[in-house]
C-alpha atoms as a PDB file:
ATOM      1  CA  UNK A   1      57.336  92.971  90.508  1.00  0.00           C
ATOM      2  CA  UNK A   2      60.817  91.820  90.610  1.00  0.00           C
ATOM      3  CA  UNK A   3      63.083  92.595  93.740  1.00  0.00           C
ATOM      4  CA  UNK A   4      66.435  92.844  90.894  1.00  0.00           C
ATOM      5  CA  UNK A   5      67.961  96.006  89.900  1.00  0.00           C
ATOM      6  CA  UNK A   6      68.543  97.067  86.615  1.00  0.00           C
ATOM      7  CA  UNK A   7      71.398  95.537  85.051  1.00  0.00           C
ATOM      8  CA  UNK A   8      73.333  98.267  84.386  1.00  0.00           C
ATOM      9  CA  UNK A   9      76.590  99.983  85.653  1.00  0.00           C
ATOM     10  CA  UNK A  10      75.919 102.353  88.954  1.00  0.00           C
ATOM     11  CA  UNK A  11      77.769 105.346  90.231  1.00  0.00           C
ATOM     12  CA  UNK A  12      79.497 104.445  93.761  1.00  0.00           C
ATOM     13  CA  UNK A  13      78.591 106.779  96.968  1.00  0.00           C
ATOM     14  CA  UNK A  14      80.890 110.095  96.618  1.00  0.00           C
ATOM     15  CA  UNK A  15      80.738 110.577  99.892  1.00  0.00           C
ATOM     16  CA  UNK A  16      82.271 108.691 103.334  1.00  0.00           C
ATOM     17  CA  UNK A  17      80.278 108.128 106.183  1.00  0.00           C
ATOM     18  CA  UNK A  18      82.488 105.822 108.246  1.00  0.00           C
ATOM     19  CA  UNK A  19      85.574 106.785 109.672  1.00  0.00           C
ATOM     20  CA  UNK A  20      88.137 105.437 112.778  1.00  0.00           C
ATOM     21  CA  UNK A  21      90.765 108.091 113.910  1.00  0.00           C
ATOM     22  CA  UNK A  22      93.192 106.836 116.088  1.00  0.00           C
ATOM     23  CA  UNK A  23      96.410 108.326 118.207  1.00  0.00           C
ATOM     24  CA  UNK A  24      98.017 109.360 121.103  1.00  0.00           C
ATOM     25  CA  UNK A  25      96.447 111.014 124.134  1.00  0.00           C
ATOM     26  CA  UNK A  26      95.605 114.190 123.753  1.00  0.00           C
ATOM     27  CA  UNK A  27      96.396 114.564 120.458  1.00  0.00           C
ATOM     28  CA  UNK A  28      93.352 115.558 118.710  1.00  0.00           C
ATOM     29  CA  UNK A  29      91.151 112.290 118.068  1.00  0.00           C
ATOM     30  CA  UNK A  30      88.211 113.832 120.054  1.00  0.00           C
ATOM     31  CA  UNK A  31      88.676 117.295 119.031  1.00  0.00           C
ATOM     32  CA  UNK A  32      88.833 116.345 115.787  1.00  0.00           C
ATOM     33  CA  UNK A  33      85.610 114.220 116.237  1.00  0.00           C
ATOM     34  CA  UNK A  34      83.586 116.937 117.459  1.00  0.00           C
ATOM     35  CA  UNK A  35      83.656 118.680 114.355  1.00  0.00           C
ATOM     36  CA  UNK A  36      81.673 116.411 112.382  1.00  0.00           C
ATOM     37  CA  UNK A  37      77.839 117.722 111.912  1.00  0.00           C
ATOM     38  CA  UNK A  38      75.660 116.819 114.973  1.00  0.00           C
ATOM     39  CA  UNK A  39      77.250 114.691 116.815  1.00  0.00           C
ATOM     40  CA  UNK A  40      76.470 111.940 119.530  1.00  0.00           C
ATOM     41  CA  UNK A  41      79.124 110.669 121.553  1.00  0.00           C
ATOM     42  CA  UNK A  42      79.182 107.708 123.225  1.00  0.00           C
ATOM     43  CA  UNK A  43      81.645 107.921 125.727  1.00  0.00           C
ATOM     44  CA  UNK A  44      83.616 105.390 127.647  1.00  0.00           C
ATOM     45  CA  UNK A  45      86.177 107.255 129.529  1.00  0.00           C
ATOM     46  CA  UNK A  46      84.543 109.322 131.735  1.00  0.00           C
ATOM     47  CA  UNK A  47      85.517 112.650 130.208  1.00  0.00           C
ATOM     48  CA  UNK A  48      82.466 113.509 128.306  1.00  0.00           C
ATOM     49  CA  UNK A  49      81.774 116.634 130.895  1.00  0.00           C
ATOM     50  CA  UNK A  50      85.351 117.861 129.096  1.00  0.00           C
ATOM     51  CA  UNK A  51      83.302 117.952 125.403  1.00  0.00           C
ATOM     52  CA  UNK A  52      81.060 120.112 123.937  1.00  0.00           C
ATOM     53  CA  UNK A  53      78.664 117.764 122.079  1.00  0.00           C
ATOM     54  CA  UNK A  54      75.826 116.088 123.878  1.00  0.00           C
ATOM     55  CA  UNK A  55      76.956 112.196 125.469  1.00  0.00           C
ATOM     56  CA  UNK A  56      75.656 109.280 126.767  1.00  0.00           C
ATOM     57  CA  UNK A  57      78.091 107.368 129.146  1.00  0.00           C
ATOM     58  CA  UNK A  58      78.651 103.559 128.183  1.00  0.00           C
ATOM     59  CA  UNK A  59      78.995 101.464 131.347  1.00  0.00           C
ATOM     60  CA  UNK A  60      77.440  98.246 132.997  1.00  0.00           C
ATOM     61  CA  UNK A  61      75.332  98.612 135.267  1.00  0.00           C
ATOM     62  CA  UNK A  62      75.451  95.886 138.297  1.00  0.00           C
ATOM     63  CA  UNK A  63      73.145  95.188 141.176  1.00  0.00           C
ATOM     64  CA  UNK A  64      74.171  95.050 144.764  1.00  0.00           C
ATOM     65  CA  UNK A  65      75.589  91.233 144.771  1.00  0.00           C
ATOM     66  CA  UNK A  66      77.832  92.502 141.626  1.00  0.00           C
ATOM     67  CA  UNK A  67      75.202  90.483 139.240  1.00  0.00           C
ATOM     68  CA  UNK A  68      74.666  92.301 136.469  1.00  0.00           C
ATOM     69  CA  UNK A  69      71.757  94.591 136.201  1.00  0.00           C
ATOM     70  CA  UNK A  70      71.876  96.187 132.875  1.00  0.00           C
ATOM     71  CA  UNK A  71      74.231  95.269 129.867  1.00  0.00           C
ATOM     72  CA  UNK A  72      76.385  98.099 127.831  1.00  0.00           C
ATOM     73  CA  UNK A  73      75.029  95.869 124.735  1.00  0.00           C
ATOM     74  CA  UNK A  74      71.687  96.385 125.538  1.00  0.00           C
ATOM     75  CA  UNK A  75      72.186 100.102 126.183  1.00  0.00           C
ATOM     76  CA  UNK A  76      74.277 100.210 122.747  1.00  0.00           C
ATOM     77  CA  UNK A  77      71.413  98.620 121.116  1.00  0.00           C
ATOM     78  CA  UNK A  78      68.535 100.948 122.306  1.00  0.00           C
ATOM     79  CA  UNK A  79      70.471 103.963 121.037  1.00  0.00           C
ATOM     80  CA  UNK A  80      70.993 102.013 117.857  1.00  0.00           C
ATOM     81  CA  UNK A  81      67.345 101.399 117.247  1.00  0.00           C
ATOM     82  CA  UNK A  82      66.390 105.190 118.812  1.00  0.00           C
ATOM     83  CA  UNK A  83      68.428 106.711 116.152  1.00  0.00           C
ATOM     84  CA  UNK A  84      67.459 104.648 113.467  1.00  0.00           C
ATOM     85  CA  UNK A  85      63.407 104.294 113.765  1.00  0.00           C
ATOM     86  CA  UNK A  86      62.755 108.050 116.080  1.00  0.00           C
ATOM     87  CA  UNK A  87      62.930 111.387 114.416  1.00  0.00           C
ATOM     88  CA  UNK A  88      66.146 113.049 115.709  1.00  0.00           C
ATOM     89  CA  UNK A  89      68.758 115.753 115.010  1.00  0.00           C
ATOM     90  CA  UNK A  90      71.700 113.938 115.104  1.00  0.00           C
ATOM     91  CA  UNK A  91      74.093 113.484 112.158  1.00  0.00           C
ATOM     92  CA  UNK A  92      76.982 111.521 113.884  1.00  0.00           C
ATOM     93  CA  UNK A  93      77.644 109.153 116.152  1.00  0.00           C
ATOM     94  CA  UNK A  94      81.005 108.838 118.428  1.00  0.00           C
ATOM     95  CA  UNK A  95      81.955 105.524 119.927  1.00  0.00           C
ATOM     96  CA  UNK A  96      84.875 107.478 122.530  1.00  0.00           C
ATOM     97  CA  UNK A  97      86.661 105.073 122.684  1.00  0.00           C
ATOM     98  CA  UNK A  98      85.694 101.613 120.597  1.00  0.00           C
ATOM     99  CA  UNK A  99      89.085  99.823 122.590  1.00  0.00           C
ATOM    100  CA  UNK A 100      86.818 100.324 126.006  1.00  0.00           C
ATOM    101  CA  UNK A 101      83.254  99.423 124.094  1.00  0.00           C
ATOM    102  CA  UNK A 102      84.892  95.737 122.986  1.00  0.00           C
ATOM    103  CA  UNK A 103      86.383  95.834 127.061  1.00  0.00           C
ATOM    104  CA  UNK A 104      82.558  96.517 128.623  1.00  0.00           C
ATOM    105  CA  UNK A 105      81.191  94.138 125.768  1.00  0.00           C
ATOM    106  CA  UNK A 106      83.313  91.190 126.853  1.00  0.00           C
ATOM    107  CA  UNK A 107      82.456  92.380 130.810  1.00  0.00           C
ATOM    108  CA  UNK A 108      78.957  92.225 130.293  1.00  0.00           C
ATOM    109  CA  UNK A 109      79.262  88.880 128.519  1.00  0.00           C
ATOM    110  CA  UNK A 110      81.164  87.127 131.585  1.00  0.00           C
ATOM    111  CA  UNK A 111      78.780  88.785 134.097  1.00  0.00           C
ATOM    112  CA  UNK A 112      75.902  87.500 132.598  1.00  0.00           C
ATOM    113  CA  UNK A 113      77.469  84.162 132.580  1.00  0.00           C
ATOM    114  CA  UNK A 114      79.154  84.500 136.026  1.00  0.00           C
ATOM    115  CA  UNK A 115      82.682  83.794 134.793  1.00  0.00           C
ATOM    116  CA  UNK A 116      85.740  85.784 134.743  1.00  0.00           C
ATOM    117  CA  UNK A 117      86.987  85.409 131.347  1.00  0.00           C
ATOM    118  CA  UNK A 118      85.481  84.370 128.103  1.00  0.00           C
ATOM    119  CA  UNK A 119      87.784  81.482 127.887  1.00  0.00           C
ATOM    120  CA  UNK A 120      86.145  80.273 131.209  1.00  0.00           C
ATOM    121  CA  UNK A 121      82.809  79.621 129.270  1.00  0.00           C
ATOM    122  CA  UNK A 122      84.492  76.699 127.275  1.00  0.00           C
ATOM    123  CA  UNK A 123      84.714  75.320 123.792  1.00  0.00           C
ATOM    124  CA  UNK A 124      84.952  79.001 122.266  1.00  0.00           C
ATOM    125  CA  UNK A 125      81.500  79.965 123.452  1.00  0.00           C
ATOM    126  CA  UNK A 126      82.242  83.386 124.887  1.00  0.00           C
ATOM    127  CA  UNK A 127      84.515  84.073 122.214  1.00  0.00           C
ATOM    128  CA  UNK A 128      81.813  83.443 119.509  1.00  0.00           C
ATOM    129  CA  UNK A 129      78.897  85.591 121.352  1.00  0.00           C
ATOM    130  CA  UNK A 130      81.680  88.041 121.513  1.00  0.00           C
ATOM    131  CA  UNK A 131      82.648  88.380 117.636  1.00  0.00           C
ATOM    132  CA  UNK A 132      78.698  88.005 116.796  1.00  0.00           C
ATOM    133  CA  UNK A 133      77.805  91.246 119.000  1.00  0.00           C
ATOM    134  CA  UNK A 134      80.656  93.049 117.983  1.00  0.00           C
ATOM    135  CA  UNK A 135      80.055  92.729 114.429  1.00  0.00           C
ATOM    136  CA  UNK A 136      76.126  93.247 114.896  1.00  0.00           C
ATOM    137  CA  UNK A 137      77.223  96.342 116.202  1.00  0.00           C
ATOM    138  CA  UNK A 138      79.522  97.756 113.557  1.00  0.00           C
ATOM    139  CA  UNK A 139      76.904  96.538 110.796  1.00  0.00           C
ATOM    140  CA  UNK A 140      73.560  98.140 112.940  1.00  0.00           C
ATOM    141  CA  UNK A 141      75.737 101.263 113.138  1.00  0.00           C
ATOM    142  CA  UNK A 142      76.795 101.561 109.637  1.00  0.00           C
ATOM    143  CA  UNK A 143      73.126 100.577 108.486  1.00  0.00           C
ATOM    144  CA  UNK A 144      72.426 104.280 110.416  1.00  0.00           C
ATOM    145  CA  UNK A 145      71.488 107.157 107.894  1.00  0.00           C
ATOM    146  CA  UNK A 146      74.486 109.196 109.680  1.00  0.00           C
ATOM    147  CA  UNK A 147      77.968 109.425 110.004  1.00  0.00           C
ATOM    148  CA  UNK A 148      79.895 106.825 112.441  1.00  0.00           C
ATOM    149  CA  UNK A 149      83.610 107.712 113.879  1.00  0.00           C
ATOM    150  CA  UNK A 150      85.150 105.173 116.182  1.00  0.00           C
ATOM    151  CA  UNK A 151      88.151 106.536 118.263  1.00  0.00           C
ATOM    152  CA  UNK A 152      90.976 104.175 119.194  1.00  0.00           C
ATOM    153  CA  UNK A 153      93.924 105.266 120.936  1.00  0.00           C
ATOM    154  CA  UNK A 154      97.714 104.064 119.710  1.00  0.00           C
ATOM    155  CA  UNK A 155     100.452 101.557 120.982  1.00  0.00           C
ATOM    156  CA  UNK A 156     103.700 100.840 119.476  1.00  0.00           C
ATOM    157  CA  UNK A 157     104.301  97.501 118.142  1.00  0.00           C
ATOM    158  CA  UNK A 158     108.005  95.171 117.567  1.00  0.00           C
ATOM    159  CA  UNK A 159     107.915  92.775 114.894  1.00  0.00           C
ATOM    160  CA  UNK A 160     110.086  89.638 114.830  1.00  0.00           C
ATOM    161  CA  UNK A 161     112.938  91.900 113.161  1.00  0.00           C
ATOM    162  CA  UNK A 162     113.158  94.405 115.880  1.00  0.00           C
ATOM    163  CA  UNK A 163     111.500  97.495 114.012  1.00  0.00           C
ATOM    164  CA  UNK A 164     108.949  99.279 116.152  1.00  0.00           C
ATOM    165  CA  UNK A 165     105.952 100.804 114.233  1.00  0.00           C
ATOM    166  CA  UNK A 166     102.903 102.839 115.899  1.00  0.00           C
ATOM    167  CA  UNK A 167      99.601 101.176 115.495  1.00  0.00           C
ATOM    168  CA  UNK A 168      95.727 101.413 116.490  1.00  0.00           C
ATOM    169  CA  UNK A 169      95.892 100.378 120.113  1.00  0.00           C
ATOM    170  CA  UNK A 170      92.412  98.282 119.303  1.00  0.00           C
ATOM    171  CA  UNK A 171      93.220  94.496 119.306  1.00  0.00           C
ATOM    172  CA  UNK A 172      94.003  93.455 115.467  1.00  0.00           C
ATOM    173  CA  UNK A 173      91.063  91.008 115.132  1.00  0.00           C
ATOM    174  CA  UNK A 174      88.683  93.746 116.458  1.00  0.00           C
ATOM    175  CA  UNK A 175      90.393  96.164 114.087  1.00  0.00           C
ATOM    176  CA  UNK A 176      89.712  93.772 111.571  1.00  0.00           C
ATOM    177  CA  UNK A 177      86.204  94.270 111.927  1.00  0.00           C
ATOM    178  CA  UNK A 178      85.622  97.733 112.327  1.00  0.00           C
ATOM    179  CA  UNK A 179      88.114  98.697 109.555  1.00  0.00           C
ATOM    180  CA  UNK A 180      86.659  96.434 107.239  1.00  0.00           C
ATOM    181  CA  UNK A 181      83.501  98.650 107.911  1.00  0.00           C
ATOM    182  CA  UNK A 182      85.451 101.871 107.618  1.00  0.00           C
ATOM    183  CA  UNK A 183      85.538 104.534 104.506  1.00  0.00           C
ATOM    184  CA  UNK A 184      88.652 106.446 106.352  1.00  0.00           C
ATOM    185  CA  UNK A 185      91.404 105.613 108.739  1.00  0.00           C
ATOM    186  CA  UNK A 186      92.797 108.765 109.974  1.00  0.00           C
ATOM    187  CA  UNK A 187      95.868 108.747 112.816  1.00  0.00           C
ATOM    188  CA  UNK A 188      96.348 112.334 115.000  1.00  0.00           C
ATOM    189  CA  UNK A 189      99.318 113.194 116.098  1.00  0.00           C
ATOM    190  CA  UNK A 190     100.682 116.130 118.786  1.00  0.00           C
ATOM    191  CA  UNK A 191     104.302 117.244 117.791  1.00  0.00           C
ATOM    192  CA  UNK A 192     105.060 120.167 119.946  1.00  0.00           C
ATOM    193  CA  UNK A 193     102.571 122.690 119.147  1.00  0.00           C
ATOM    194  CA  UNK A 194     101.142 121.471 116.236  1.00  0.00           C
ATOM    195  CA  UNK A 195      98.199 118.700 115.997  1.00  0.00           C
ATOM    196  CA  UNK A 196      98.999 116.738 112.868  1.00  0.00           C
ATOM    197  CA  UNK A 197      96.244 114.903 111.042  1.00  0.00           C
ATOM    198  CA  UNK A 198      97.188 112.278 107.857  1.00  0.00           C
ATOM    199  CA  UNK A 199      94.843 109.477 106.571  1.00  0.00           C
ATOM    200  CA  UNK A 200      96.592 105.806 106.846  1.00  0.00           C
ATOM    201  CA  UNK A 201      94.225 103.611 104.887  1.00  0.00           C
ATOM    202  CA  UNK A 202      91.082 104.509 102.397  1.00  0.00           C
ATOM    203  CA  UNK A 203      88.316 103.083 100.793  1.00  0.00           C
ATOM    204  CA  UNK A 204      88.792 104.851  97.836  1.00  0.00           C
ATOM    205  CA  UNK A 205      90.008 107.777  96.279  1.00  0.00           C
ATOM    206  CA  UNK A 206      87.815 110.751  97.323  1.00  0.00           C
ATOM    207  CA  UNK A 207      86.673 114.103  95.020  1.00  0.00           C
ATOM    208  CA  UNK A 208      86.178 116.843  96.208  1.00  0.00           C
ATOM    209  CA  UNK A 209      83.484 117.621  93.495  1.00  0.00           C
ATOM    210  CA  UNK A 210      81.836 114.248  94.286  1.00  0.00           C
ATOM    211  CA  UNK A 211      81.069 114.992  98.158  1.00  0.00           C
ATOM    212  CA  UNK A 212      77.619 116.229  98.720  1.00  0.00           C
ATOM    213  CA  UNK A 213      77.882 116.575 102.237  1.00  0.00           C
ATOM    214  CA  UNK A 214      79.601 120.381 102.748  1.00  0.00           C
ATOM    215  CA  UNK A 215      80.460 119.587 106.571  1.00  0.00           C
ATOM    216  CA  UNK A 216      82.002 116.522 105.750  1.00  0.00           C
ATOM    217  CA  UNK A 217      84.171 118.052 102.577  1.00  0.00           C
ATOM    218  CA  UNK A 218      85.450 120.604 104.732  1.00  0.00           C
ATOM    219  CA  UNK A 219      86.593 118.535 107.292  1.00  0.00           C
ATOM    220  CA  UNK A 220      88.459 116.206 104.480  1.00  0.00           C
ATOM    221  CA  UNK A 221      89.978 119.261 103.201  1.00  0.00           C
ATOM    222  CA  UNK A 222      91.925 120.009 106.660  1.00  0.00           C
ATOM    223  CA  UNK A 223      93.428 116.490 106.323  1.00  0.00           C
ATOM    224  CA  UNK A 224      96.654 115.747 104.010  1.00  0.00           C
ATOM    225  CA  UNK A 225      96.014 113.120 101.368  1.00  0.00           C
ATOM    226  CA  UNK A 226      91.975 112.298 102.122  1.00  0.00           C
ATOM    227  CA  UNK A 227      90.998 114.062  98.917  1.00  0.00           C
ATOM    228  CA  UNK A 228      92.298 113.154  95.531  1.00  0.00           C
ATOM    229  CA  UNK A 229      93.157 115.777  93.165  1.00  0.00           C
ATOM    230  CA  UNK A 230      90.785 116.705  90.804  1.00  0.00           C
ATOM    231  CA  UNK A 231      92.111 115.985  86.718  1.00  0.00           C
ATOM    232  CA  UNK A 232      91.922 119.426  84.816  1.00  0.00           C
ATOM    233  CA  UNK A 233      90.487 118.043  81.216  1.00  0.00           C
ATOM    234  CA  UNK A 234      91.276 120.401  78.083  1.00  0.00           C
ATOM    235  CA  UNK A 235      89.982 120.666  75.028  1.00  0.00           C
ATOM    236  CA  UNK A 236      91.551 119.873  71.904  1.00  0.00           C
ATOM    237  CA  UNK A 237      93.381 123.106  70.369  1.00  0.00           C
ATOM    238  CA  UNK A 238      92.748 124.810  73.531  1.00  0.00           C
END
């Protein structure tokens, strides 16, 4: 039996499963994350007790001599593979935030190989483990059957010219990575009392009659500009 599919043309996926949402402190990234169905967070910054959904803390764990005991990639891979192969509940998965995940990923690299930087391990080793787990992890989460939401915080960036622009605070060749992974890109903002939500890069224009996932569509539909307007067809001599 051939492994080919049939030659013929293919509706894409209707709806998104991957999203990063990025911003300020407190303006609404988590909050905003917790609304997605079922959701796991994987938390880096210590404030999971603050959330309502059920966490797992991300951290590496070292033994008394400050050797390393247990890695956060092996603990990020065990989750992976629990979520994937067990019979579970969960929906989503949080990474809260990813800008600490790459930090403890690039610790637990230099403690394994007692150095203090990744530079320190010479001719671009470190810096080559680190890209391969990193982008094992993006493409082990996104081969989940559930929705993935990264959470990045923001920094403001100067270009040669001297105009300031507000960008994902997640280094540009990790954003690479993960974005290139991502179906949404979503930026929170907190403007006095309000908590503003608009989407800053897409995949592709999304329907609101092509989304089969209710939880997901009505979280879309509480963000400007994520859904595209549906075309009203008439009939001739109507």
């Amino acid at each position: 039996m051939s492994i080919l599919p049939k030659n013929e043309p293919h509706k894409p996926a209707g709806t998104p499963r991957n999203f990063f949402i990025w911003g300020q402190t407190m303006s609404g990234k988590s909050y905003l994350a917790e609304h997605f169905p079922n959701v796991l967070v994987l938390n880096t910054d210590g404030n999971s007790a603050m959330g309502t959904r059920p966490s797992i803390q991300l951290r590496n764990v070292r033994n008394p001599d400050g050797s390393l005991k247990s890695s956060v990639i092996d603990q990020l891979q065990e989750v992976i593979l629990e979520l994937g192969t067990t019979q579970n509940t969960y929906e989503t998965v949080t990474l809260d935030v990813i800008d600490d995940v790459c930090q403890l990923i690039e610790q637990a690299i230099c403690l394994k190989a007692g150095v203090e930087s990744l530079a320190d391990m010479g001719y671009g080793r470190g810096y080559a483990l680190f890209n391969t787990v990193l982008q094992s992890l993006v493409m082990d989460l996104k081969a989940l059957p559930i929705n993935v939401v990264y959470i990045s915080r923001e920094n403001d960036f100067t270009d040669d010219d001297g105009n300031t622009k507000t960008v994902p605070s997640l280094k540009t060749k990790y954003y690479n990575v993960v974005n290139g992974n991502c179906d949404l890109v979503i930026h929170t903002q907190h403007v006095g009392k309000n908590y503003l939500r608009n989407v800053t890069e897409i995949r592709r224009r999304y329907k609101a009659s092509e989304i089969n996932d209710l939880k997901i569509l009505s979280i879309l539909k509480a963000i400007p500009n994520a859904l595209a307007p549906e075309v009203q067809t008439t009939k001739a001599g109507k």
